[in-house]
Structure formats: structure tokens, C-alpha cells
N, C-alpha and C. Protein backbone atom coordinates (compact mmCIF):
# COMPACT_ATOMS: atom_id res chain seq x y z
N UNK A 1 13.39 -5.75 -22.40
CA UNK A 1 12.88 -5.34 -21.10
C UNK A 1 12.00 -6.46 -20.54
N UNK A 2 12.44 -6.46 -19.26
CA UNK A 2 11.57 -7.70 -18.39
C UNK A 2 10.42 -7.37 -17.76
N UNK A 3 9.14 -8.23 -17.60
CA UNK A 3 8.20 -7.93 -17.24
C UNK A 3 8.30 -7.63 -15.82
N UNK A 4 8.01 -6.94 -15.01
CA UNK A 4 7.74 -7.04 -13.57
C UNK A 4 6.05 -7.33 -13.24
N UNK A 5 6.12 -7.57 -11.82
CA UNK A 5 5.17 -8.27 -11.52
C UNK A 5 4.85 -7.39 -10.09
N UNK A 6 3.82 -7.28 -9.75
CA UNK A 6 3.67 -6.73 -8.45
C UNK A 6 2.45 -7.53 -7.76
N UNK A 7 2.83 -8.03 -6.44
CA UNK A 7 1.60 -8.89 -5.10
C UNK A 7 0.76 -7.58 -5.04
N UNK A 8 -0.46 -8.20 -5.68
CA UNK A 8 -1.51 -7.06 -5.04
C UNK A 8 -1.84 -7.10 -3.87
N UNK A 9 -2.82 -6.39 -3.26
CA UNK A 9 -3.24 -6.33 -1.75
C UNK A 9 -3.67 -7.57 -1.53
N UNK A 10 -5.36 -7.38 -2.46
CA UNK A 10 -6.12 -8.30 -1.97
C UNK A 10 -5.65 -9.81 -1.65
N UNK A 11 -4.65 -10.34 -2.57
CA UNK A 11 -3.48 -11.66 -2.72
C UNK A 11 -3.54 -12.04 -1.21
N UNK A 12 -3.17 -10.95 -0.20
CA UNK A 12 -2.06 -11.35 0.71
C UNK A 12 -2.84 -10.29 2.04
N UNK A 13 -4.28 -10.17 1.67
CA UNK A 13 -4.93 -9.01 3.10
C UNK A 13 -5.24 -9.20 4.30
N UNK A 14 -4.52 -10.89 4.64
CA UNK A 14 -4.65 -11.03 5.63
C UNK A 14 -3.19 -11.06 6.66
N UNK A 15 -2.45 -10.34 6.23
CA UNK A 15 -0.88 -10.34 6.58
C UNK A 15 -0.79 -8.95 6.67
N UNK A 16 0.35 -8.59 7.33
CA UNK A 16 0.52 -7.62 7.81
C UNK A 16 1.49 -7.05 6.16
N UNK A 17 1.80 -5.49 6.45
CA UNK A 17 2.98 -4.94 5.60
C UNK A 17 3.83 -5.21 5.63
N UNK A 18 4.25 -5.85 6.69
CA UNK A 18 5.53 -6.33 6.48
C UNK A 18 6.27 -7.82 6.53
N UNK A 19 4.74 -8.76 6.42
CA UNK A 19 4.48 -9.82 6.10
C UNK A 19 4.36 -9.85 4.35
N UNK A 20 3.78 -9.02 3.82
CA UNK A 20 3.68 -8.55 2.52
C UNK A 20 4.51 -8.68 1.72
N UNK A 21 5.49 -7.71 2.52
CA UNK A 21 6.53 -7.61 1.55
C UNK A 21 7.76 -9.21 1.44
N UNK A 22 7.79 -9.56 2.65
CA UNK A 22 8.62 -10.96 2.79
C UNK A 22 8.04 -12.00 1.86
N UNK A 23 6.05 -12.07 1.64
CA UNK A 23 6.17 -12.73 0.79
C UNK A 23 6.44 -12.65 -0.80
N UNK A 24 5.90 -11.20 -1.23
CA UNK A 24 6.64 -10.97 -2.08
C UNK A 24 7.90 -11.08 -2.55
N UNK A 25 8.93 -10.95 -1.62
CA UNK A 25 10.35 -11.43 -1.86
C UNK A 25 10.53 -13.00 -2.45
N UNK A 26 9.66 -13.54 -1.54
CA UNK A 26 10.22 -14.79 -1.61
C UNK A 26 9.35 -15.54 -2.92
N UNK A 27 8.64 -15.14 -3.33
CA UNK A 27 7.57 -15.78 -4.21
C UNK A 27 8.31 -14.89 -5.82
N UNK A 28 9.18 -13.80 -5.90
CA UNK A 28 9.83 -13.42 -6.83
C UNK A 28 9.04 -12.24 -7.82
N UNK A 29 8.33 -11.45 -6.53
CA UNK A 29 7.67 -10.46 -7.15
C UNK A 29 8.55 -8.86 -7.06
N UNK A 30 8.12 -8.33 -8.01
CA UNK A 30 9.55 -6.75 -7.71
C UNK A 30 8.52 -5.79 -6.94
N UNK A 31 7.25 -5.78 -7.16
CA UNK A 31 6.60 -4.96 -6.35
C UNK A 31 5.47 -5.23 -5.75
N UNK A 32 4.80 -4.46 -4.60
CA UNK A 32 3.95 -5.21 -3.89
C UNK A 32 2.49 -3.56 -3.49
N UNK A 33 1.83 -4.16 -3.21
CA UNK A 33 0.60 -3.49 -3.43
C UNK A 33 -0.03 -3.34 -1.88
N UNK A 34 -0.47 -1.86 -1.40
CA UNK A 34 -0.70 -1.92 0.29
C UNK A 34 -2.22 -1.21 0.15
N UNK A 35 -2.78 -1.42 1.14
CA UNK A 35 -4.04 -0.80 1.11
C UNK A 35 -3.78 0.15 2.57
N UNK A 36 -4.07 1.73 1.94
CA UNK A 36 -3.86 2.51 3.60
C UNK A 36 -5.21 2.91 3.68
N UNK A 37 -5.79 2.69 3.16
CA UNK A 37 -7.63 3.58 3.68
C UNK A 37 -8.49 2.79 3.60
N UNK A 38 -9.60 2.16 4.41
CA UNK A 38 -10.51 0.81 4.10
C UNK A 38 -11.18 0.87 3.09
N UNK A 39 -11.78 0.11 2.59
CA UNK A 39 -12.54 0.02 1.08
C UNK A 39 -14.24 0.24 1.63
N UNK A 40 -14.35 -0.56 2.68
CA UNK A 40 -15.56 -1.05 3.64
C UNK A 40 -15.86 -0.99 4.88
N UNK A 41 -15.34 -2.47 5.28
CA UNK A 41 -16.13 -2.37 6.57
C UNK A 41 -14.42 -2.94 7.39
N UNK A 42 -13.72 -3.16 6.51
CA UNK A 42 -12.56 -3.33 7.54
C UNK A 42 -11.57 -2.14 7.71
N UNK A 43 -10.37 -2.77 8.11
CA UNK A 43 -9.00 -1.69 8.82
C UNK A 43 -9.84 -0.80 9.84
N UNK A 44 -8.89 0.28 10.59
CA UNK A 44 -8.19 1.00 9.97
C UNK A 44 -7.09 0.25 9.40
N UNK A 45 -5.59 0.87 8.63
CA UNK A 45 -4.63 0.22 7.95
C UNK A 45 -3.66 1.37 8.75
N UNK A 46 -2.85 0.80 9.64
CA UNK A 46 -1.56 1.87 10.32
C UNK A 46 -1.02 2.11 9.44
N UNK A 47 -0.89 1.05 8.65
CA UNK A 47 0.66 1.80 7.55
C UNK A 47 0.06 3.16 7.11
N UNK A 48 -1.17 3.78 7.12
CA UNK A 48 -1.00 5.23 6.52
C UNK A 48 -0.72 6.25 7.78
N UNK A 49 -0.84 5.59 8.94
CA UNK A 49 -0.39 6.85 9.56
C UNK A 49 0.83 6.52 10.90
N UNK A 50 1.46 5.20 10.84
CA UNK A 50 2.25 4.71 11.78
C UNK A 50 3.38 5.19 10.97
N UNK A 51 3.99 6.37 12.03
CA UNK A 51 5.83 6.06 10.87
C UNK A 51 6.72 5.33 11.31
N UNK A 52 6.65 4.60 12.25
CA UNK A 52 7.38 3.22 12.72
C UNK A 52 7.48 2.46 12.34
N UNK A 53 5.98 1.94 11.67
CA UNK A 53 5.86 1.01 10.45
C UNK A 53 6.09 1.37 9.51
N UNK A 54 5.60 2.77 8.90
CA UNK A 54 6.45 2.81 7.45
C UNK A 54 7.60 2.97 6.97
N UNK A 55 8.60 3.38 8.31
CA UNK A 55 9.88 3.01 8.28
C UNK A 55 10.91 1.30 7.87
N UNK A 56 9.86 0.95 8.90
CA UNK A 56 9.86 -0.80 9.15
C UNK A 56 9.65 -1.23 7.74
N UNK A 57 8.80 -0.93 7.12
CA UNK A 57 8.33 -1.29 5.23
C UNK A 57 9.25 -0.78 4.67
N UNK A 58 9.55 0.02 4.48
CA UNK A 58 10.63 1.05 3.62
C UNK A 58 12.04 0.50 3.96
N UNK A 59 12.33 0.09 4.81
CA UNK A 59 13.61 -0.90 5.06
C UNK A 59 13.89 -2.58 4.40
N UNK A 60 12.40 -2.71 4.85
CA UNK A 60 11.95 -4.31 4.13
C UNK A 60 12.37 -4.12 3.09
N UNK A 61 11.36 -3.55 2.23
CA UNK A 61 11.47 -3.05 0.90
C UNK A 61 12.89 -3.00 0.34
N UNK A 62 13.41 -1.95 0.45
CA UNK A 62 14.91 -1.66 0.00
C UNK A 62 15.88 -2.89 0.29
N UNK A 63 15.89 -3.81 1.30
CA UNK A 63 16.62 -4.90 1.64
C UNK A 63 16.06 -5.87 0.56
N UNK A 64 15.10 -5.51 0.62
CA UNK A 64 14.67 -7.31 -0.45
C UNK A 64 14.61 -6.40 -1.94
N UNK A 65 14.66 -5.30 -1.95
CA UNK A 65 15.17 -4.90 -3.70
C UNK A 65 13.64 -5.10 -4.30
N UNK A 66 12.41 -4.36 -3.24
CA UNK A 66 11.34 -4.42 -3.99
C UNK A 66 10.65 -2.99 -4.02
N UNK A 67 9.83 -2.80 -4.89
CA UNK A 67 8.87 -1.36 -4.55
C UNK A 67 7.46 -1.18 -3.96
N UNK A 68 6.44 -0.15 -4.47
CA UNK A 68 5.25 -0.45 -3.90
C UNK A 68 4.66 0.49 -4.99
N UNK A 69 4.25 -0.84 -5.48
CA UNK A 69 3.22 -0.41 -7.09
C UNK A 69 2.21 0.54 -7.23
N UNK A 70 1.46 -0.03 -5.97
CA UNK A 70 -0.05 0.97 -5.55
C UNK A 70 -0.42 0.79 -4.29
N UNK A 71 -1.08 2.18 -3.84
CA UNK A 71 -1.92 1.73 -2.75
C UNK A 71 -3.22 2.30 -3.05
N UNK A 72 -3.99 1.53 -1.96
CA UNK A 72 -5.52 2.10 -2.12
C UNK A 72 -6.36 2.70 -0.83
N UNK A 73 -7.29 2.82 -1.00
CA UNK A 73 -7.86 3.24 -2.13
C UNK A 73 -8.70 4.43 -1.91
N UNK A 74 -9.01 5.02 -2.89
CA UNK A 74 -9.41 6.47 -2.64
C UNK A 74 -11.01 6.31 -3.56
N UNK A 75 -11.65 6.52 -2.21
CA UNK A 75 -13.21 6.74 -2.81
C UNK A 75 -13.32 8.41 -3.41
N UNK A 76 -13.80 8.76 -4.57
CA UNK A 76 -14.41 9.40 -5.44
C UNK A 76 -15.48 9.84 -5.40
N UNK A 77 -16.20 10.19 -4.50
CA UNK A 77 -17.95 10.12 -4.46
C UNK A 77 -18.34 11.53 -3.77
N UNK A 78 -19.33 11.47 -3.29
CA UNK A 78 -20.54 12.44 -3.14
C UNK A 78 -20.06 12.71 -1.74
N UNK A 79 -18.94 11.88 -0.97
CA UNK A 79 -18.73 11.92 0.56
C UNK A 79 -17.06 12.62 0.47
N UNK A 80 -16.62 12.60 -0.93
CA UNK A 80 -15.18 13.05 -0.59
C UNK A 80 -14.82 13.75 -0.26
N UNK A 81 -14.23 14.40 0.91
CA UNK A 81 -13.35 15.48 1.64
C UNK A 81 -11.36 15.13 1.74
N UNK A 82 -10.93 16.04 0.79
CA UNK A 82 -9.65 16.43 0.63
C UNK A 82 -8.87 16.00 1.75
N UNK A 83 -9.34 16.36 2.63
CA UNK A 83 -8.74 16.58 4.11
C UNK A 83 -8.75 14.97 4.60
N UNK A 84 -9.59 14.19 4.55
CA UNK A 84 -9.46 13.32 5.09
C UNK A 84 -8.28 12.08 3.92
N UNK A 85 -7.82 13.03 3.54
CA UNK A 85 -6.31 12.17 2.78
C UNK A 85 -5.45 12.75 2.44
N UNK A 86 -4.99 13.65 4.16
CA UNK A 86 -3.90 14.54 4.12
C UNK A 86 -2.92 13.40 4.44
N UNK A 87 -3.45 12.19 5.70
CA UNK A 87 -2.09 11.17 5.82
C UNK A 87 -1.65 10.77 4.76
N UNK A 88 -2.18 10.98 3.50
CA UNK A 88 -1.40 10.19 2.40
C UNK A 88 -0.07 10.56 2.20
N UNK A 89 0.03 12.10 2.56
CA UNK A 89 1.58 12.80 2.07
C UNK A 89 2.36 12.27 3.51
N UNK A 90 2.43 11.90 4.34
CA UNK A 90 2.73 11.23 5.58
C UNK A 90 3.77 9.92 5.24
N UNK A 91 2.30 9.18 3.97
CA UNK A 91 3.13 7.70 3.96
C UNK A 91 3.79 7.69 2.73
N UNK A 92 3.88 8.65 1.94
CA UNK A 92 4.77 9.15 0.54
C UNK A 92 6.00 8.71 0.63
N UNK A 93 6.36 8.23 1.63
CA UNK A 93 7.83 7.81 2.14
C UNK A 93 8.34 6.53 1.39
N UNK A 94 7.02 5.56 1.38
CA UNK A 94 7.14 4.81 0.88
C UNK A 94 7.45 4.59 -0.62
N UNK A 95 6.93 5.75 -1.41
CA UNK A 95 7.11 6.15 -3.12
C UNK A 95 6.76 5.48 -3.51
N UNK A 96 5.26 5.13 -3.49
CA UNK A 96 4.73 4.17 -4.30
C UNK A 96 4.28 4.90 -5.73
N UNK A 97 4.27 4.09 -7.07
CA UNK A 97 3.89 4.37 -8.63
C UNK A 97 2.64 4.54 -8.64
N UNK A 98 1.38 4.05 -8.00
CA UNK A 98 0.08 4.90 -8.85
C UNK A 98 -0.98 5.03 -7.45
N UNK A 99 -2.38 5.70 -7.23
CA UNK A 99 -2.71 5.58 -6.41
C UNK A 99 -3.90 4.69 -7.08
N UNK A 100 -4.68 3.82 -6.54
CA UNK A 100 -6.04 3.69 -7.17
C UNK A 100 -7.23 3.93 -6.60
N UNK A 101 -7.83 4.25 -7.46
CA UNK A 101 -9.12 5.07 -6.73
C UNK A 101 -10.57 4.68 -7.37
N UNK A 102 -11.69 4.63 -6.91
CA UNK A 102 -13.31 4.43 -7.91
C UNK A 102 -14.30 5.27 -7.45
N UNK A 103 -15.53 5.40 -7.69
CA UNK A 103 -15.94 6.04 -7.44
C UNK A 103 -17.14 5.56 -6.64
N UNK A 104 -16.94 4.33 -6.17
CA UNK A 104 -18.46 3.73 -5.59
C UNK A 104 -18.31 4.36 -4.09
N UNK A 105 -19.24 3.74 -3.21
CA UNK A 105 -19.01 4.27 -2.09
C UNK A 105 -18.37 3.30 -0.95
């Protein structure tokens, strides 16, 4: 069994999703890593709630024969409300393998 490799976010956060994924293709990665919720003080990130774009990704994707490892990120804390990560089932489209999440603020 062969190792796979996945472009994390941070790699490539100044490119769009679907800049992302092209470089991933081309650099010979199988999966690639999106951020839909800000960590801080940047985004918003459309890809969690544009389905134009996550269509647009999900096409990329499947054409260049890649997946989407993780996205992020889900704060854990003293401020978390359920509700405000109902778009997540929205961008599920995409089928990404893990979510990641911490608990700082």
C-alpha cells in the first residue's frame, strides 16, 4: 500500500478552492485540505455555504482524481453553538475524511 499525501490548507491559504485543488494536482498530491469556518480574524470561506462553488470543487476534484482529507475548523469552547455549523451538512457534498477541530478560542 502506497502512501498518500494530502495539501493542507495552511500550504496554499492564499488561493482560492479551486486554485487548491489544481495545485494539488499538479504537485502530485491525492488529497487536499479546505478551511470552511475562520480560525480568527480572517474569511468568511464561501466554500461552506456557496453551492456553485462546491459544485465547481467537486468537479475539480473528481477530474483530477483527488479527495478532500479535512476541513476546518471547528472551535470547541465555552462559545460553541450547534447551530452555527448547520452549513457543514450543506458542504458534505464534497465527502471529505475527517473534520478538525480544538478547543482554543
Amino acid at each position: 500500500m502506497r502512501t498518500r499525501y494530502s495539501l493542507a490548507f495552511l500550504t496554499v491559504k492564499d488561493v482560492t478552492p479551486l486554485e487548491a485543488v489544481r495545485v494539488a494536482s499538479e504537485t502530485g498530491y491525492d488529497y487536499v485540505g479546505f478551511r470552511l469556518i475562520p480560525a480568527g480574524n480572517e474569511g468568511p470561506y464561501s466554500l461552506l455555504t456557496d453551492s456553485v462553488e462546491q459544485k465547481q470543487v467537486k468537479a475539480a476534484l473528481e477530474d483530477c482524481g483527488l479527495g478532500v482529507a479535512d476541513v476546518e475548523i471547528v472551535r470547541l469552547n465555552e462559545f460553541f453553538a450547534i447551530e452555527s455549523f448547520l452549513p457543514f451538512s450543506g458542504s458534505r457534498r464534497l465527502s471529505w475524511r475527517e473534520t478538525r477541530s480544538d478547543g482554543g478560542r
